[in-house]
Protein backbone atom coordinates (compact mmCIF):
# COMPACT_ATOMS: atom_id res chain seq x y z
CA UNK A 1 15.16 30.28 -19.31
CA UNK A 2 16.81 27.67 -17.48
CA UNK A 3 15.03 28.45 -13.96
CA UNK A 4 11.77 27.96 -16.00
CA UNK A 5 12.86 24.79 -17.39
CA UNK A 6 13.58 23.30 -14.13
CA UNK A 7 10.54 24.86 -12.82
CA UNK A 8 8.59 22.92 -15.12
CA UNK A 9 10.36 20.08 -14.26
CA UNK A 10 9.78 20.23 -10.99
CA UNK A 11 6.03 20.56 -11.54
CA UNK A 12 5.85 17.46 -13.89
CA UNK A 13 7.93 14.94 -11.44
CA UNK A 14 5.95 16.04 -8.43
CA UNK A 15 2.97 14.62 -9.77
CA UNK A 16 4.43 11.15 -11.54
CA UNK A 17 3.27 8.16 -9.56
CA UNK A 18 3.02 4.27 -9.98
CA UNK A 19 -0.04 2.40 -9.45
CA UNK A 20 0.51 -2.03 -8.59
CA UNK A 21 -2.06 -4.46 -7.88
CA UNK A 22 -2.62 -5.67 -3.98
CA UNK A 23 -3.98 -9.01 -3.35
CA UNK A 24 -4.10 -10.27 0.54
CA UNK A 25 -6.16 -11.04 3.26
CA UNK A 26 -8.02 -10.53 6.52
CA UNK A 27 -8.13 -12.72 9.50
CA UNK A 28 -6.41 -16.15 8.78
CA UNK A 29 -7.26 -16.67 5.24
CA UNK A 30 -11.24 -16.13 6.25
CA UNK A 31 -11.03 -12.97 4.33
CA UNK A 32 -9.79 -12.09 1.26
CA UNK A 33 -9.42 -8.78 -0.86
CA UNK A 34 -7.97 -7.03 -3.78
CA UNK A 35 -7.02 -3.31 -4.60
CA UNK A 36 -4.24 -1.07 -5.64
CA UNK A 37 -1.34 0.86 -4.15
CA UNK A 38 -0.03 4.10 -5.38
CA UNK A 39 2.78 5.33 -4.70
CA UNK A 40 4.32 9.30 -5.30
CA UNK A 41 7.74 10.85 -5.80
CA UNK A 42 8.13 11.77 -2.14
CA UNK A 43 7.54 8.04 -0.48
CA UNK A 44 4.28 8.33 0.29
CA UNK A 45 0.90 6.48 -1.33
CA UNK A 46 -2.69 4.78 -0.90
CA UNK A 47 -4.08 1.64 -0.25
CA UNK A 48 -7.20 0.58 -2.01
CA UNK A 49 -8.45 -2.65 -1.19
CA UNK A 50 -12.31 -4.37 -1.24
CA UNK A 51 -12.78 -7.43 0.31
CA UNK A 52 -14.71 -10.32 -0.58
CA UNK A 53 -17.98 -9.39 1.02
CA UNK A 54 -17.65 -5.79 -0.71
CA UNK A 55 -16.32 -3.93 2.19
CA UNK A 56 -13.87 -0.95 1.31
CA UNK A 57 -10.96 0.11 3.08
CA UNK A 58 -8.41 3.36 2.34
CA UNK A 59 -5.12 3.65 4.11
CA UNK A 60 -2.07 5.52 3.62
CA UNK A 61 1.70 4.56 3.71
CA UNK A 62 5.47 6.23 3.82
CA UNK A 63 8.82 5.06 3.06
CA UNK A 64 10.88 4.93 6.10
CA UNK A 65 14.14 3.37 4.93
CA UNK A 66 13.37 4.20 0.77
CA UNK A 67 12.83 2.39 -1.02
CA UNK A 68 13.46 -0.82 0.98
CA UNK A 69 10.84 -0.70 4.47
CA UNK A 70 7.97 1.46 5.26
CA UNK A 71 4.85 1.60 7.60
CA UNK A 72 1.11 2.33 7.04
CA UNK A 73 -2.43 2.68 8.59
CA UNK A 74 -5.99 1.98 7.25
CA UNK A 75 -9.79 2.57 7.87
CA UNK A 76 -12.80 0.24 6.80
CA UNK A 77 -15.99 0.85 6.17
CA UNK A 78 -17.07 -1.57 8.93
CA UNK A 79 -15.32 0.11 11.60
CA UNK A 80 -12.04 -2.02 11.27
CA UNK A 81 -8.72 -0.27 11.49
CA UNK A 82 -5.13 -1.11 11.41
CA UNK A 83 -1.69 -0.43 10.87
CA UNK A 84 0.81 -2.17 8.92
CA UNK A 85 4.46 -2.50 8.15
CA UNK A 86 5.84 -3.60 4.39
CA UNK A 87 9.16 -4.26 2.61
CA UNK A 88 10.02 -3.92 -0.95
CA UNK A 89 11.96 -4.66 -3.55
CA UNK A 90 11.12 -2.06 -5.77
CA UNK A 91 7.99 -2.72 -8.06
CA UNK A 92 6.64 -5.68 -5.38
CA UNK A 93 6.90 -6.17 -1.45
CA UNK A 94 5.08 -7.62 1.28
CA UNK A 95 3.06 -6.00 4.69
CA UNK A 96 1.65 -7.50 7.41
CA UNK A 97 0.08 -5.78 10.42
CA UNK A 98 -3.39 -6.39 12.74
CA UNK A 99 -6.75 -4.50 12.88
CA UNK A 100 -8.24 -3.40 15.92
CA UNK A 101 -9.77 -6.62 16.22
CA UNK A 102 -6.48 -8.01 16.23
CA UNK A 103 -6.87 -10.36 13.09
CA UNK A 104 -4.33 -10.55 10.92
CA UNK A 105 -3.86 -8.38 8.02
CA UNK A 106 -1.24 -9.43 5.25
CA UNK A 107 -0.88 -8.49 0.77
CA UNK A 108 1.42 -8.67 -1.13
CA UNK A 109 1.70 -6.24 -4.35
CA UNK A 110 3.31 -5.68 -7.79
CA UNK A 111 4.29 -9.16 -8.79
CA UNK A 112 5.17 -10.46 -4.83
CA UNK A 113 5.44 -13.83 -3.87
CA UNK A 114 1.92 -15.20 -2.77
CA UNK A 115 0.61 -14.51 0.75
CA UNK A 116 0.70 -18.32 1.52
CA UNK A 117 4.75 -18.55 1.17
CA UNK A 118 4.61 -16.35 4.37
C-alpha cells in the first residue's frame, strides 16, 4: 500500500508547476513585450512572451545553481533568436542576454524590480 501511495505521489508532484508574469524588452527600450514563465519540479520551464508589434517568441530555461541562477534560449517568429541568463529569488528574478542581432534582451518576472533599475 505504501509503494502505491508514494507512487501516486510521485505522479502528482511531477506535474505541479508555477506560472509568473514576464514583462521586458527588446533592443534598448525600442521594444517592449509581455508573457509568462513556467516553471516545473525538475528546474526546467517556458518563456512566453509577445511583443508590442504582435510578434511571438517561445524559449526554454534550466536551473543551474537552483533555485538561485539559471540560463535559457529562445526563437521568434521573425527569425530572432537568443540566449539568456537569469537570477532569482524565488517567485521573481531578472535575465538579460542578446539576440542574434545582438540587441539587447532583458524581463524581469514574478513581482521583480522594473527593467529600468538595471
Amino acid at each position: 500500500m505504501n509503494k502505491i501511495i508514494c507512487i501516486l505521489a510521485l505522479i502528482v508532484l511531477s506535474g505541479c508547476s508555477v506560472t509568473l508574469p514576464v514583462r521586458g524588452e527588446i533592443g534598448k527600450g525600442q521594444e517592449r513585450f509581455l508573457g509568462t514563465t513556467t516553471g516545473y519540479m525538475d528546474g526546467t520551464g517556458v518563456l512566453l512572451i509577445t511583443t508590442e508589434s504582435g510578434v511571438r517568441c517561445k524559449g526554454e530555461w534550466q536551473y543551474v545553481q537552483r533555485p538561485i541562477a539559471g540560463l535559457g534560449t529562445f526563437a521568434c517568429q521573425d527569425g530572432r533568436t537568443g540566449g539568456f541568463d537569469f537570477t532569482s529569488d524565488g517567485p521573481s528574478g531578472i535575465g538579460i542576454g542578446r539576440t542574434n542581432k545582438k540587441e539587447p534582451f532583458k524581463f524581469s518576472y514574478g513581482q521583480a524590480r522594473t527593467i529600468t533599475t538595471w
